[in-house]
PDB file of N, CA and C in Angstrom:
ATOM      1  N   UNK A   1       0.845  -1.177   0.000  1.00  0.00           N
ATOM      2  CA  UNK A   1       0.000   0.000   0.000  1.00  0.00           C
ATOM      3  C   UNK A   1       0.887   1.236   0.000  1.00  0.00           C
ATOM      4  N   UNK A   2       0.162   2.133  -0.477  1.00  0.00           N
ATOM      5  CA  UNK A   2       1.493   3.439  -1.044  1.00  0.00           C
ATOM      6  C   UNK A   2       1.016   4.170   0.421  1.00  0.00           C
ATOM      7  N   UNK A   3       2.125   4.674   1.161  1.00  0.00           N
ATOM      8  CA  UNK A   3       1.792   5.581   2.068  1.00  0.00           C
ATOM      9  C   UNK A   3       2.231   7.143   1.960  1.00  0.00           C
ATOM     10  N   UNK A   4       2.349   7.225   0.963  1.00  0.00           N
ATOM     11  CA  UNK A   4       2.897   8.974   0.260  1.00  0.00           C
ATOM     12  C   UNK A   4       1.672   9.631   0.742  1.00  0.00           C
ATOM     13  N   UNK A   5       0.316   9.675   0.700  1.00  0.00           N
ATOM     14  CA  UNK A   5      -0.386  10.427   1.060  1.00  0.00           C
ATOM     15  C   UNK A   5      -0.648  10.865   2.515  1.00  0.00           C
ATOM     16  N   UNK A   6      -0.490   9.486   3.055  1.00  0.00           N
ATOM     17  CA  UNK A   6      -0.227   9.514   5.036  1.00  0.00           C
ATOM     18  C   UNK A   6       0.627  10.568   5.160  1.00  0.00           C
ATOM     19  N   UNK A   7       1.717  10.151   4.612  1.00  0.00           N
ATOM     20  CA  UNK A   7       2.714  11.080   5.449  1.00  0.00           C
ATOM     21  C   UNK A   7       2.583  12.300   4.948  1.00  0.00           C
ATOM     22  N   UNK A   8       1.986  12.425   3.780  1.00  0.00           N
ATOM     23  CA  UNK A   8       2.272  13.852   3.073  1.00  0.00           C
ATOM     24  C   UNK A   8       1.429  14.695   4.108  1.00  0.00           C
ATOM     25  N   UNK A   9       0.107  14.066   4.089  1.00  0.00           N
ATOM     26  CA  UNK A   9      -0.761  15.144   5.150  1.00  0.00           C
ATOM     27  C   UNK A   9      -0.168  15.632   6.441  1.00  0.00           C
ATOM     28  N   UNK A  10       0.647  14.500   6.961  1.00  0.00           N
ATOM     29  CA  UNK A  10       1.332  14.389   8.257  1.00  0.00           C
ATOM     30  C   UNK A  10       2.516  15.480   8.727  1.00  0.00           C
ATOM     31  N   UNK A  11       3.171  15.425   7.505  1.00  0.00           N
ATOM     32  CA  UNK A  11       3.974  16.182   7.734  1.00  0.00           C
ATOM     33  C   UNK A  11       3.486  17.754   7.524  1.00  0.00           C
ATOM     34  N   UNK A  12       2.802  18.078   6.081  1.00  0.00           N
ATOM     35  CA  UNK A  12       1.814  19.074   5.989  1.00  0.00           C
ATOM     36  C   UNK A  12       1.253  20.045   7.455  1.00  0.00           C
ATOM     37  N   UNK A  13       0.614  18.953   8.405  1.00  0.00           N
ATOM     38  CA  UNK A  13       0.089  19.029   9.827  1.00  0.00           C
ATOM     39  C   UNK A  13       1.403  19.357  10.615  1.00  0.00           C
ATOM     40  N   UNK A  14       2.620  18.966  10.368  1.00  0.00           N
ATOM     41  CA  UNK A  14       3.851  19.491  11.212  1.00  0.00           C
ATOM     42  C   UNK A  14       3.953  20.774  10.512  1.00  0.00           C
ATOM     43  N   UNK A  15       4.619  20.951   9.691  1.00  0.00           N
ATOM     44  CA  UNK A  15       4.767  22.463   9.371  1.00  0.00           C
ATOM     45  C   UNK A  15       3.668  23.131   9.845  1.00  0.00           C
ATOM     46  N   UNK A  16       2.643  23.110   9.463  1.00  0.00           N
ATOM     47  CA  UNK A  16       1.409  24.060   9.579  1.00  0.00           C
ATOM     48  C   UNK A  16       1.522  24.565  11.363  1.00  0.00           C
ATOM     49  N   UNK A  17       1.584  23.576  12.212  1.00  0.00           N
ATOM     50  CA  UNK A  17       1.594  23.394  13.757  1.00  0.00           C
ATOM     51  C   UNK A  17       2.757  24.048  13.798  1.00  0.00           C
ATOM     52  N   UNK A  18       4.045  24.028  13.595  1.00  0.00           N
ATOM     53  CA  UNK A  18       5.024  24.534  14.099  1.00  0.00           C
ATOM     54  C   UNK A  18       4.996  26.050  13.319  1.00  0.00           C
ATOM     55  N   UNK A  19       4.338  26.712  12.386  1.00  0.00           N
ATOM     56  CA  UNK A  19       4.753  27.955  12.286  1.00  0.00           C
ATOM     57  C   UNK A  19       3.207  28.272  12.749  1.00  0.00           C
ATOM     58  N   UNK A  20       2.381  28.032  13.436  1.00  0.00           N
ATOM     59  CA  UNK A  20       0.941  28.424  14.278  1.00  0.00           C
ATOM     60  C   UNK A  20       1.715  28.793  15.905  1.00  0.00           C
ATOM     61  N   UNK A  21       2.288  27.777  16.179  1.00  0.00           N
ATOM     62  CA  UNK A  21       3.149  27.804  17.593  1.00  0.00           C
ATOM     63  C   UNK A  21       4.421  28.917  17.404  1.00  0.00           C
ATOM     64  N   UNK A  22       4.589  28.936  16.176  1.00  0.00           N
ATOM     65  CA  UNK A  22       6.175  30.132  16.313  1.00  0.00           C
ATOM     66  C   UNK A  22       5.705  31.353  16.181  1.00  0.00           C
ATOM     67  N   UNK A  23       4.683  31.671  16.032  1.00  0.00           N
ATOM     68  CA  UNK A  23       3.763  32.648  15.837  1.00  0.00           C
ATOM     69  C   UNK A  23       2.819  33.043  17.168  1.00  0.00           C
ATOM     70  N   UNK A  24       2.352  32.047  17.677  1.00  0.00           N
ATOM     71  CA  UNK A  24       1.870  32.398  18.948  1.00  0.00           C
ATOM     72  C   UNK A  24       2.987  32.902  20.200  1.00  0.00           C
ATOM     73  N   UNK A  25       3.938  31.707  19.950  1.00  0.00           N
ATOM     74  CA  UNK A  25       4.879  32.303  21.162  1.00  0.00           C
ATOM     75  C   UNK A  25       5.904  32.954  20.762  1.00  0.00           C
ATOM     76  N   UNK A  26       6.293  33.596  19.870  1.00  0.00           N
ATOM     77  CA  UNK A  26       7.044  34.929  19.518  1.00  0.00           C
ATOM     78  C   UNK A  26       6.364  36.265  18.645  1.00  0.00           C
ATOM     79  N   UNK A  27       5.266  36.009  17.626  1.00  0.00           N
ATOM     80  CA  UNK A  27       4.456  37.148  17.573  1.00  0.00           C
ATOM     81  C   UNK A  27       5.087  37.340  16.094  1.00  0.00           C
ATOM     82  N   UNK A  28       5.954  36.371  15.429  1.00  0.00           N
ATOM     83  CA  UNK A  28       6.991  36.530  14.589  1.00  0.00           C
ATOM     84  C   UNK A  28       6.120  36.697  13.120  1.00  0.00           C
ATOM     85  N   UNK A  29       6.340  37.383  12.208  1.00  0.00           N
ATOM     86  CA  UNK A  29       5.711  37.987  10.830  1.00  0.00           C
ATOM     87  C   UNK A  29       5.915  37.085  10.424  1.00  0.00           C
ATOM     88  N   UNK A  30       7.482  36.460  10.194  1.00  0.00           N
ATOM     89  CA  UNK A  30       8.088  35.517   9.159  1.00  0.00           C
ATOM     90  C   UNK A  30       7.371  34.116   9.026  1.00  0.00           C
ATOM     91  N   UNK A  31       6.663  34.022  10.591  1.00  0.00           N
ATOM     92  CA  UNK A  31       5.971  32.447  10.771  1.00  0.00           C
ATOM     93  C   UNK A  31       4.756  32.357  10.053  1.00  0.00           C
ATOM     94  N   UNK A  32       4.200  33.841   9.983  1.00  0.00           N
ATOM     95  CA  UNK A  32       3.041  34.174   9.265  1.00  0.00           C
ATOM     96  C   UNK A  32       3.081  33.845   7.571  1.00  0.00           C
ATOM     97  N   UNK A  33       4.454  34.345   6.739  1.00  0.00           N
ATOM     98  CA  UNK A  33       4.521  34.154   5.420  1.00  0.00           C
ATOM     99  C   UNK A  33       5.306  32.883   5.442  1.00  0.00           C
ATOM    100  N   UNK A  34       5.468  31.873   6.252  1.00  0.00           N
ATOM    101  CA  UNK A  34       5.261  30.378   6.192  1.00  0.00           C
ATOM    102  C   UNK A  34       3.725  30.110   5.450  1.00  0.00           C
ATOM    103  N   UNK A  35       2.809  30.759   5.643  1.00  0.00           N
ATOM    104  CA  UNK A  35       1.604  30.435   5.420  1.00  0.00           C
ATOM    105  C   UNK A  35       1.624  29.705   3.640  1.00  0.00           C
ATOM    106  N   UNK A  36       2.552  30.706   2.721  1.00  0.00           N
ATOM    107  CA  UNK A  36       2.606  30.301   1.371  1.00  0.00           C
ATOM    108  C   UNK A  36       2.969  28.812   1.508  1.00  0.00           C
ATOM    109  N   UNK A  37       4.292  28.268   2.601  1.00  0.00           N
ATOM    110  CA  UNK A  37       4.599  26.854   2.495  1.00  0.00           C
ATOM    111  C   UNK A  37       3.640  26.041   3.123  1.00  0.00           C
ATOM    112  N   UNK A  38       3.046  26.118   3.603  1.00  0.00           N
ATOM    113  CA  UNK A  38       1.605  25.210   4.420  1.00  0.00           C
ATOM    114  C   UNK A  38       0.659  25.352   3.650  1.00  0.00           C
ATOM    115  N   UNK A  39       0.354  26.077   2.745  1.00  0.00           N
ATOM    116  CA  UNK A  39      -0.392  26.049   1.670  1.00  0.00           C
ATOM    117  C   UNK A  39       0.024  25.260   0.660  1.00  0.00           C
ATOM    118  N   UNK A  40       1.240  25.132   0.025  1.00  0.00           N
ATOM    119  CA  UNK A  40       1.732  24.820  -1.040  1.00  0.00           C
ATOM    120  C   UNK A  40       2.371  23.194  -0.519  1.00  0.00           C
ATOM    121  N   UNK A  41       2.301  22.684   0.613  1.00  0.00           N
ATOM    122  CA  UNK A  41       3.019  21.297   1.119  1.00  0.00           C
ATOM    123  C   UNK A  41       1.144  20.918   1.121  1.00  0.00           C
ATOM    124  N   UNK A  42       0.308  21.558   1.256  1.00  0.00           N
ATOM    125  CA  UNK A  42      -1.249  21.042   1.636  1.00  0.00           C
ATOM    126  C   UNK A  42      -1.837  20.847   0.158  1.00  0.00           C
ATOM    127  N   UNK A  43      -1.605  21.220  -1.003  1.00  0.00           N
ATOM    128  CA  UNK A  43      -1.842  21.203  -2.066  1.00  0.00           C
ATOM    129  C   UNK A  43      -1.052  20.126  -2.690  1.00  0.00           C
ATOM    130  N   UNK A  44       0.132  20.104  -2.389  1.00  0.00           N
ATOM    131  CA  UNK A  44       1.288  19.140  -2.833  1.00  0.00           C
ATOM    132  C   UNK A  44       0.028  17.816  -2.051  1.00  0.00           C
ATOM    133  N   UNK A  45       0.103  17.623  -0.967  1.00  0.00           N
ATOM    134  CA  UNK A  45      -0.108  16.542  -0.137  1.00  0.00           C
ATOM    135  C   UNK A  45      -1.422  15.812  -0.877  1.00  0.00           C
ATOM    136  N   UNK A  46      -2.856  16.975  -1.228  1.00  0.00           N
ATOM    137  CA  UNK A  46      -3.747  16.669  -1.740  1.00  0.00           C
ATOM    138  C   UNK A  46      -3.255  15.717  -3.658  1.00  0.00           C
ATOM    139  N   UNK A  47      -3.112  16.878  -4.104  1.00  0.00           N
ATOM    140  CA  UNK A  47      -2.654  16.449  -5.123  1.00  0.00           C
ATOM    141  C   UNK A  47      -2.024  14.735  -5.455  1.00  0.00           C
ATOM    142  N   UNK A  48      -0.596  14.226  -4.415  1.00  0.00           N
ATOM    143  CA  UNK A  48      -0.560  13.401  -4.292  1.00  0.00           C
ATOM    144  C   UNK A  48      -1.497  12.202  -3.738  1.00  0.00           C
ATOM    145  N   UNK A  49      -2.693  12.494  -3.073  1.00  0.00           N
ATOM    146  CA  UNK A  49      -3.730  11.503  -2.938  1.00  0.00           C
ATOM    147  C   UNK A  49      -4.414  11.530  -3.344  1.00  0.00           C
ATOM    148  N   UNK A  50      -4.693  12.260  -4.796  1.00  0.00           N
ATOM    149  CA  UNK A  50      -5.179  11.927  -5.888  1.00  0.00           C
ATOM    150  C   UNK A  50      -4.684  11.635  -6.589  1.00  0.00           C
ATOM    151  N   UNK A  51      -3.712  11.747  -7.438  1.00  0.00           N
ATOM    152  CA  UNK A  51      -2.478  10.854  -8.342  1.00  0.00           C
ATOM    153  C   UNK A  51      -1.432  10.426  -7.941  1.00  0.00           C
ATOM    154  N   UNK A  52      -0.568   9.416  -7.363  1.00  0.00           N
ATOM    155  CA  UNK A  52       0.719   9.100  -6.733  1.00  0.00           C
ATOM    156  C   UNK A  52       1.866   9.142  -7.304  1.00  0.00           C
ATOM    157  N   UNK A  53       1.365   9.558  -8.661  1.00  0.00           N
ATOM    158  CA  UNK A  53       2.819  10.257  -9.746  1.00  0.00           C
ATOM    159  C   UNK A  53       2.769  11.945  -9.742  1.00  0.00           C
ATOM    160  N   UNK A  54       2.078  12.593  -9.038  1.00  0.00           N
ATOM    161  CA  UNK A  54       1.920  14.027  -9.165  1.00  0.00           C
ATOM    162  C   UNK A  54       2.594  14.338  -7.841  1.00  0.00           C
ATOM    163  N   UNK A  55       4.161  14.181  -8.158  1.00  0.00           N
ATOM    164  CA  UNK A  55       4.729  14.992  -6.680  1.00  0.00           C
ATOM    165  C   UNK A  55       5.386  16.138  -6.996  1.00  0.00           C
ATOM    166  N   UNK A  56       4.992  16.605  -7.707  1.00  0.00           N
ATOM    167  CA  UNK A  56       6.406  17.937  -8.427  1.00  0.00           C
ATOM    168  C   UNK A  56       5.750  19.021  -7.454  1.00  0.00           C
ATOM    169  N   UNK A  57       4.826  19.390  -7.256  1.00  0.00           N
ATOM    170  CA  UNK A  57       4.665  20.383  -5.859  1.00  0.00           C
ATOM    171  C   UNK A  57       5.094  19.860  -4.613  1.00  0.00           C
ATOM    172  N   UNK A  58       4.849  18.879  -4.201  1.00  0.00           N
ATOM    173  CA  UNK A  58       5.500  18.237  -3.155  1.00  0.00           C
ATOM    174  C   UNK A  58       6.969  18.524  -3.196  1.00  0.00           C
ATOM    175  N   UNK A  59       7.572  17.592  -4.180  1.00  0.00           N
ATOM    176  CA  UNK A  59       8.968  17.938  -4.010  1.00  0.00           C
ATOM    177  C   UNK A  59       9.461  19.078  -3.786  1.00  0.00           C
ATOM    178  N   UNK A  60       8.813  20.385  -4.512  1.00  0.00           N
ATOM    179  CA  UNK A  60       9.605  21.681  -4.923  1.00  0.00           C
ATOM    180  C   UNK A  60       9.594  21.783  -3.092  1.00  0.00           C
ATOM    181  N   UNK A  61       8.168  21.903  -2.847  1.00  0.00           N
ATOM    182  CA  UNK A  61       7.696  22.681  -1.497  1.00  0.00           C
ATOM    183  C   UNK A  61       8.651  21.939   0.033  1.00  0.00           C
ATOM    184  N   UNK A  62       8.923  20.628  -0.196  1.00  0.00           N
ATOM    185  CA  UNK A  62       9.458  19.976   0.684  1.00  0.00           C
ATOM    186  C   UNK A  62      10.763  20.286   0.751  1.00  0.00           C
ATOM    187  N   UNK A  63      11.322  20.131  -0.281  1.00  0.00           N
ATOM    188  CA  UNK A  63      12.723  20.473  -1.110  1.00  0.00           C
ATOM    189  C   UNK A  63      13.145  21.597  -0.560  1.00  0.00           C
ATOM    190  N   UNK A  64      12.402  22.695  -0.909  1.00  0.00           N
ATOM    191  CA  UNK A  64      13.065  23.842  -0.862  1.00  0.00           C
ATOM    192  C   UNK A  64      12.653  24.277   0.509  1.00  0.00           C
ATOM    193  N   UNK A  65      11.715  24.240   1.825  1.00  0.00           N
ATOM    194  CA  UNK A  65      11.681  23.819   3.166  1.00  0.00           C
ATOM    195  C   UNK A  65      12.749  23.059   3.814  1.00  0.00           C
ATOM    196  N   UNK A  66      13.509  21.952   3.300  1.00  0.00           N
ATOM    197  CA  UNK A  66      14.462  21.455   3.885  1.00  0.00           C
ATOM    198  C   UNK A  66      15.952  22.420   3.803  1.00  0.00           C
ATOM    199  N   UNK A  67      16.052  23.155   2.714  1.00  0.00           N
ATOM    200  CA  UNK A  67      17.194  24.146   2.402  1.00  0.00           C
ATOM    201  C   UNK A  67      16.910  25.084   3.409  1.00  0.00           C
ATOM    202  N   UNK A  68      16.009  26.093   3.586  1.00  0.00           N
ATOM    203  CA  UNK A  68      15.695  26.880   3.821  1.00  0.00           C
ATOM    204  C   UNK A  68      15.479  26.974   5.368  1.00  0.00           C
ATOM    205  N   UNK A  69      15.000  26.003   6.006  1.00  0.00           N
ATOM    206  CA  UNK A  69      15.064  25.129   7.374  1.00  0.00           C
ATOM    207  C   UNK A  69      16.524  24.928   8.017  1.00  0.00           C
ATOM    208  N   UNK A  70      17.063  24.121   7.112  1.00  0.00           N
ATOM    209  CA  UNK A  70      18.574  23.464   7.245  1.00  0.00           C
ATOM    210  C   UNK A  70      19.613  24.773   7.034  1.00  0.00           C
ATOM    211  N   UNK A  71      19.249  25.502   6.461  1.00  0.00           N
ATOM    212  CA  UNK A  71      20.186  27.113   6.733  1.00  0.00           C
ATOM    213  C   UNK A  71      20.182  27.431   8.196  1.00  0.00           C
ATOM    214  N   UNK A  72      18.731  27.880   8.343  1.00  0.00           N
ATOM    215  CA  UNK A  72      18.399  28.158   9.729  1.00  0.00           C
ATOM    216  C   UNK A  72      18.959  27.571  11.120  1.00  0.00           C
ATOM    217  N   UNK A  73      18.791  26.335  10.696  1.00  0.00           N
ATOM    218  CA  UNK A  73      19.329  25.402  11.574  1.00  0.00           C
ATOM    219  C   UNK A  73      21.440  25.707  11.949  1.00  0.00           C
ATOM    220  N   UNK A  74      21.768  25.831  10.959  1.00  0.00           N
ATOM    221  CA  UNK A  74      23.247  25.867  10.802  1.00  0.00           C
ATOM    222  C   UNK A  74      23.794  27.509  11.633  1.00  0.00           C
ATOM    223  N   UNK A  75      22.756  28.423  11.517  1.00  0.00           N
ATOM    224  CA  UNK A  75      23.224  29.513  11.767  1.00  0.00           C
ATOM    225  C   UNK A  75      22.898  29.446  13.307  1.00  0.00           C
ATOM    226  N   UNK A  76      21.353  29.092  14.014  1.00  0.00           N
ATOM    227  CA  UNK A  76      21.130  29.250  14.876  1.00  0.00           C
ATOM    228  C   UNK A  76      21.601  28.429  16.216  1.00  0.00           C
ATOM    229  N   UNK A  77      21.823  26.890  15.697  1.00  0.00           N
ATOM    230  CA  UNK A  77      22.081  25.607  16.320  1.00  0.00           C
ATOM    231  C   UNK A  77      20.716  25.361  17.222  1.00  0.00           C
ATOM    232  N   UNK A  78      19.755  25.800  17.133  1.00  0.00           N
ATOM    233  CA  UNK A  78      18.323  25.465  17.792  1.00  0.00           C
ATOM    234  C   UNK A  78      17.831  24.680  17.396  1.00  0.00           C
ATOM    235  N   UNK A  79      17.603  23.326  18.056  1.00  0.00           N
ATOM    236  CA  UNK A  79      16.618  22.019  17.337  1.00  0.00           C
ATOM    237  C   UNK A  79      15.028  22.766  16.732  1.00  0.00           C
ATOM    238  N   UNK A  80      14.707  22.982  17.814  1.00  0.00           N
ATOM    239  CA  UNK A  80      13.113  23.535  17.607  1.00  0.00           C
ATOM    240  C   UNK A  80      13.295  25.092  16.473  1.00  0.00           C
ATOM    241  N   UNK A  81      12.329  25.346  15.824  1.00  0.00           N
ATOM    242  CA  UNK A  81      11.980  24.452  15.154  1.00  0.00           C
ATOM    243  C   UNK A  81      12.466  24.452  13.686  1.00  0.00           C
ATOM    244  N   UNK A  82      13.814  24.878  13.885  1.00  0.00           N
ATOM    245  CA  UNK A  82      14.436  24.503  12.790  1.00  0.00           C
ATOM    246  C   UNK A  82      14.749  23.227  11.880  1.00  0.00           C
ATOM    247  N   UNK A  83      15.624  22.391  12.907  1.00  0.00           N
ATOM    248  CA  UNK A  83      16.171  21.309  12.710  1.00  0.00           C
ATOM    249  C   UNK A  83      15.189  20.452  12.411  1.00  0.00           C
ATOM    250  N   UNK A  84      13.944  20.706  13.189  1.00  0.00           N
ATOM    251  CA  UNK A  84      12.677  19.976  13.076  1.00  0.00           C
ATOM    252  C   UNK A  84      12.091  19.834  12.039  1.00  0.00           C
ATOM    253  N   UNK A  85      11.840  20.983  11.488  1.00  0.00           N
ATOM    254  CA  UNK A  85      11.054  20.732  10.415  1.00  0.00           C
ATOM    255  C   UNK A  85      12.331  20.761   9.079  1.00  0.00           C
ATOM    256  N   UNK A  86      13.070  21.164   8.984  1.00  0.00           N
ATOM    257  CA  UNK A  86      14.132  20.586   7.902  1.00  0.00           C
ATOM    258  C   UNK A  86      15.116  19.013   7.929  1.00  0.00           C
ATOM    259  N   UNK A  87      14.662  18.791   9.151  1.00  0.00           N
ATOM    260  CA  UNK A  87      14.506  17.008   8.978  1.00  0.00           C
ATOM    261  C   UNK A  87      13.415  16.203   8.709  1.00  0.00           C
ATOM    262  N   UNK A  88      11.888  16.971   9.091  1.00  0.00           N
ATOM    263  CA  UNK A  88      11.011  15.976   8.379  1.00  0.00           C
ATOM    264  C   UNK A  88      10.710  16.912   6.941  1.00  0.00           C
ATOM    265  N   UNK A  89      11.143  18.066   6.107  1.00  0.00           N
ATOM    266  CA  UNK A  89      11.146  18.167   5.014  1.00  0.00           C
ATOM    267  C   UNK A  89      12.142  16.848   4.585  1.00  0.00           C
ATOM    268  N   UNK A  90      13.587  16.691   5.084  1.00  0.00           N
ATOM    269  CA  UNK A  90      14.510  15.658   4.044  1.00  0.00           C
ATOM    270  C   UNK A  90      13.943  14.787   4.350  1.00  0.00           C
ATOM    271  N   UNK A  91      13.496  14.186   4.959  1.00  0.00           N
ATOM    272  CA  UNK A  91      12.679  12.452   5.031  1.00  0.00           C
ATOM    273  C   UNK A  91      11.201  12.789   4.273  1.00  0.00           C
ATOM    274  N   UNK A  92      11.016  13.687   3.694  1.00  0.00           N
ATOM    275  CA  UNK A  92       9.693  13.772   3.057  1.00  0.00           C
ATOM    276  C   UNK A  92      10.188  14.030   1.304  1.00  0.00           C
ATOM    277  N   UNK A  93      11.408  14.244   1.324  1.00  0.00           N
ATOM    278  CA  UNK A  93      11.964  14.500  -0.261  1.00  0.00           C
ATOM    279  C   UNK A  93      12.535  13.074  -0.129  1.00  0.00           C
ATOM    280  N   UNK A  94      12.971  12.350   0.577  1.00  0.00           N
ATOM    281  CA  UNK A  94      13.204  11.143   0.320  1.00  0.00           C
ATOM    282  C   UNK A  94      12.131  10.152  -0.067  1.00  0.00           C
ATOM    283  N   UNK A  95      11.132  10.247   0.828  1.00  0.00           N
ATOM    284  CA  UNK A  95       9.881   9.170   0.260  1.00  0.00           C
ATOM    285  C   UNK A  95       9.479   9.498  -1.045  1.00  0.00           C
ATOM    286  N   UNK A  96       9.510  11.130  -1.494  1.00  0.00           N
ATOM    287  CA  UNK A  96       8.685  11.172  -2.523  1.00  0.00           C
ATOM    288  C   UNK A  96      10.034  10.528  -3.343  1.00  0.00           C
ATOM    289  N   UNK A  97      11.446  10.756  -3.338  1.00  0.00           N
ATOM    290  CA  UNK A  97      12.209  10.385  -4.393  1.00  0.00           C
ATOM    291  C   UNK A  97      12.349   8.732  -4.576  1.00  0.00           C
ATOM    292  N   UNK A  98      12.060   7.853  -3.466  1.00  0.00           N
ATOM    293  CA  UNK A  98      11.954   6.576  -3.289  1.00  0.00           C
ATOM    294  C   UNK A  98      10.734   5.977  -4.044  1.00  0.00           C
ATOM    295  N   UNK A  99       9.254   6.766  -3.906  1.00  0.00           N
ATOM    296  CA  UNK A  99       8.454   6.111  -4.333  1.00  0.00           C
ATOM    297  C   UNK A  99       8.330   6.975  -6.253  1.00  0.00           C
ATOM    298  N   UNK A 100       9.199   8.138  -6.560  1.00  0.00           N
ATOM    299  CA  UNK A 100       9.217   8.116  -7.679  1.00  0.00           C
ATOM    300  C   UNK A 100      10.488   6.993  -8.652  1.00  0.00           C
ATOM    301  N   UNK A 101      11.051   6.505  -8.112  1.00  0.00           N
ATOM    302  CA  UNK A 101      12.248   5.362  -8.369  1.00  0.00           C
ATOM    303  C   UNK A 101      11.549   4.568  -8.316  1.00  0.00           C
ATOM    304  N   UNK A 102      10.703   3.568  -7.303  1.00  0.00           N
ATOM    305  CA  UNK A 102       9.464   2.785  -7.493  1.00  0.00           C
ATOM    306  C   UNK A 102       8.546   2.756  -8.571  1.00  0.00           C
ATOM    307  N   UNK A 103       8.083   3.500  -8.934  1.00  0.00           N
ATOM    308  CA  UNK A 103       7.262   4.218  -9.949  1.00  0.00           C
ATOM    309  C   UNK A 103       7.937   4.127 -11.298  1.00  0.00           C
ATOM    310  N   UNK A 104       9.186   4.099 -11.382  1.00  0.00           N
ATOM    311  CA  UNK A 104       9.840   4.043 -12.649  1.00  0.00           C
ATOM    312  C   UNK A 104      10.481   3.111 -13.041  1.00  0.00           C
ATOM    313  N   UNK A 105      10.566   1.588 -12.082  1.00  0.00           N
ATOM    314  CA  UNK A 105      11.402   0.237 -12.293  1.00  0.00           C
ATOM    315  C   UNK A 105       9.550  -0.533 -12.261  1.00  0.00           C
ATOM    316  N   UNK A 106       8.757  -0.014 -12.534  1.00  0.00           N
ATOM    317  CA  UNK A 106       7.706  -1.179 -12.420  1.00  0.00           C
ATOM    318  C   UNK A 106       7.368  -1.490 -13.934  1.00  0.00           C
TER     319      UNK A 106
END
């Protein structure tokens, strides 16, 4: 059974939660124009549980969340919620790149 859509929502539900919480407890703007990536990982996520070959929003949105995360992370050394969510962006560009390699040896 393909679980790309589980996790896609799942993780979707992490980002979304962690820039709702970085926003409540610092008041921060930047957590606010996260909103474009919780939009665009929630569209990705849908998308993929309707076609399981349609990850190219997924990827971009996950993809470029894990860079962008993983900067953050390097400058600040704060797990939360840097490290956090630019480790479940790279384990979320991995499934989609695993189950598009799947997808292409069948």
């Amino acid at each position: 059974e393909d679980t790309g859509p589980l996790f896609g929502f799942g993780y979707t539900a992490l980002v979304a939660s962690g820039g709702i919480t970085g926003y409540a407890k610092a008041g921060s703007v930047p957590h606010l124009t996260g909103l474009l990536f919780r939009g665009l990982a929630g569209l990705g996520a849908y998308r993929l549980s309707q076609d399981p070959g349609n990850v190219w929003v997924f990827l971009a949105t996950s993809g470029t969340l894990a860079c962008i995360m993983g900067m953050r992370f390097y400058h600040s050394g704060k797990f939360m919620p840097a490290s956090l969510t630019a480790g479940a962006s790279l384990l979320m560009v991995i499934e989609l790149g695993i189950s598009m390699l799947n997808r292409f040896h069948q």
